[in-house]
Protein backbone atom coordinates (compact mmCIF):
# COMPACT_ATOMS: atom_id res chain seq x y z
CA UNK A 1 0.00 0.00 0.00
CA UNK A 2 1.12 3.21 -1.12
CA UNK A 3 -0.23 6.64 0.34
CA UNK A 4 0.55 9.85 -1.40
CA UNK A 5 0.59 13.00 0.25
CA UNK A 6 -0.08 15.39 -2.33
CA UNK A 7 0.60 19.15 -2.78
CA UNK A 8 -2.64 19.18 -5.02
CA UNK A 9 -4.35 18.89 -1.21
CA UNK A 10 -5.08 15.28 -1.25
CA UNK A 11 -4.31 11.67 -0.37
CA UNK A 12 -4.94 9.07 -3.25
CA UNK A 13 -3.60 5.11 -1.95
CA UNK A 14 -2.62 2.85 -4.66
CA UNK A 15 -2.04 -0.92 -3.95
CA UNK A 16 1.40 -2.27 -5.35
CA UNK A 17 2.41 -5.61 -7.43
CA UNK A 18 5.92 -6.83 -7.78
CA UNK A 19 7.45 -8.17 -10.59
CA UNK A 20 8.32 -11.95 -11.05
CA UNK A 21 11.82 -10.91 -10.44
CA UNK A 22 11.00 -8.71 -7.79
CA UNK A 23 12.70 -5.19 -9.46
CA UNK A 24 9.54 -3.34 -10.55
CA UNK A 25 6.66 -2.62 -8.20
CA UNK A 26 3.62 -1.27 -9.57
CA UNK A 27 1.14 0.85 -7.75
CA UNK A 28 -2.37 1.08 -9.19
CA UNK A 29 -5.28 3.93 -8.32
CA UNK A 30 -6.92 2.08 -5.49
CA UNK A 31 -8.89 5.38 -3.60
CA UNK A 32 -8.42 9.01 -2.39
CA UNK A 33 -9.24 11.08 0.66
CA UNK A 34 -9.78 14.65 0.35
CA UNK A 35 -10.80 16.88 -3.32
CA UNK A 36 -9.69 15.75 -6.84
CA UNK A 37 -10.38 19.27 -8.09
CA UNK A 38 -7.01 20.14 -8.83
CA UNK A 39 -6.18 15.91 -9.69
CA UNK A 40 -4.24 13.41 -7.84
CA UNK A 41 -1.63 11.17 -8.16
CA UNK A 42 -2.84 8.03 -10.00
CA UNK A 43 -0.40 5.24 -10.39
CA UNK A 44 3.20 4.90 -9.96
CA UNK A 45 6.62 2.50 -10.76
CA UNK A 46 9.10 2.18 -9.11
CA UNK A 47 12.09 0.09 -10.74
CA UNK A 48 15.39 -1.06 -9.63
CA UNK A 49 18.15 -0.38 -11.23
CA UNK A 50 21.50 -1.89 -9.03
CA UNK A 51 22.09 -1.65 -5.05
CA UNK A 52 21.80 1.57 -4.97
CA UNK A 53 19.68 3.23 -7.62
CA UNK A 54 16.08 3.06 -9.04
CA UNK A 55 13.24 5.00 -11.18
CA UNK A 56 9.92 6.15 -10.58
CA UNK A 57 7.45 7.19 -13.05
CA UNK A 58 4.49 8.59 -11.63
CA UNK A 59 1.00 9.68 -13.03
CA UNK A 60 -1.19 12.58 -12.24
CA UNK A 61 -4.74 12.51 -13.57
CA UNK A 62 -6.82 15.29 -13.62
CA UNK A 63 -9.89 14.73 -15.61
CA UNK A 64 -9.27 13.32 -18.22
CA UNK A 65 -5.54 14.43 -19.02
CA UNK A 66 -2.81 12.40 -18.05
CA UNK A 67 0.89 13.65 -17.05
CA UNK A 68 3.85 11.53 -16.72
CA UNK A 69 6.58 12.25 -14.17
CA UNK A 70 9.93 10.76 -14.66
């Protein structure tokens, strides 16, 4: 479980998944606590690279619109 504390003024949880091999865990939309007037944070990946690094890509929906965050 995943809780975002957002600066759009809201708290969306996403549940995660790992990956067979255990380096990518997943986090899908799962439900949020407080407005999605300004959108929230909708799904998220986080990806290991070695020991000591990894990615995230994270999505913010707001209506309809989609951004990615690298």
């Amino acid at each position: 479980m995943l809780t975002h504390y957002c600066d759009a003024g809201n708290r969306p949880r996403m549940t995660g998944k790992t990956s067979p091999d255990g380096k990518i865990v997943e986090f899908e939309f799962l439900d949020v606590a407080g407005s999605t007037q300004y959108g929230h944070m909708h799904h998220a990946v986080f990806t290991a690279i070695d020991v000591n690094h990894h990615s995230e890509e994270w999505t913010f929906l707001k209506g309809i619109s989609r951004s990615r965050t690298l």
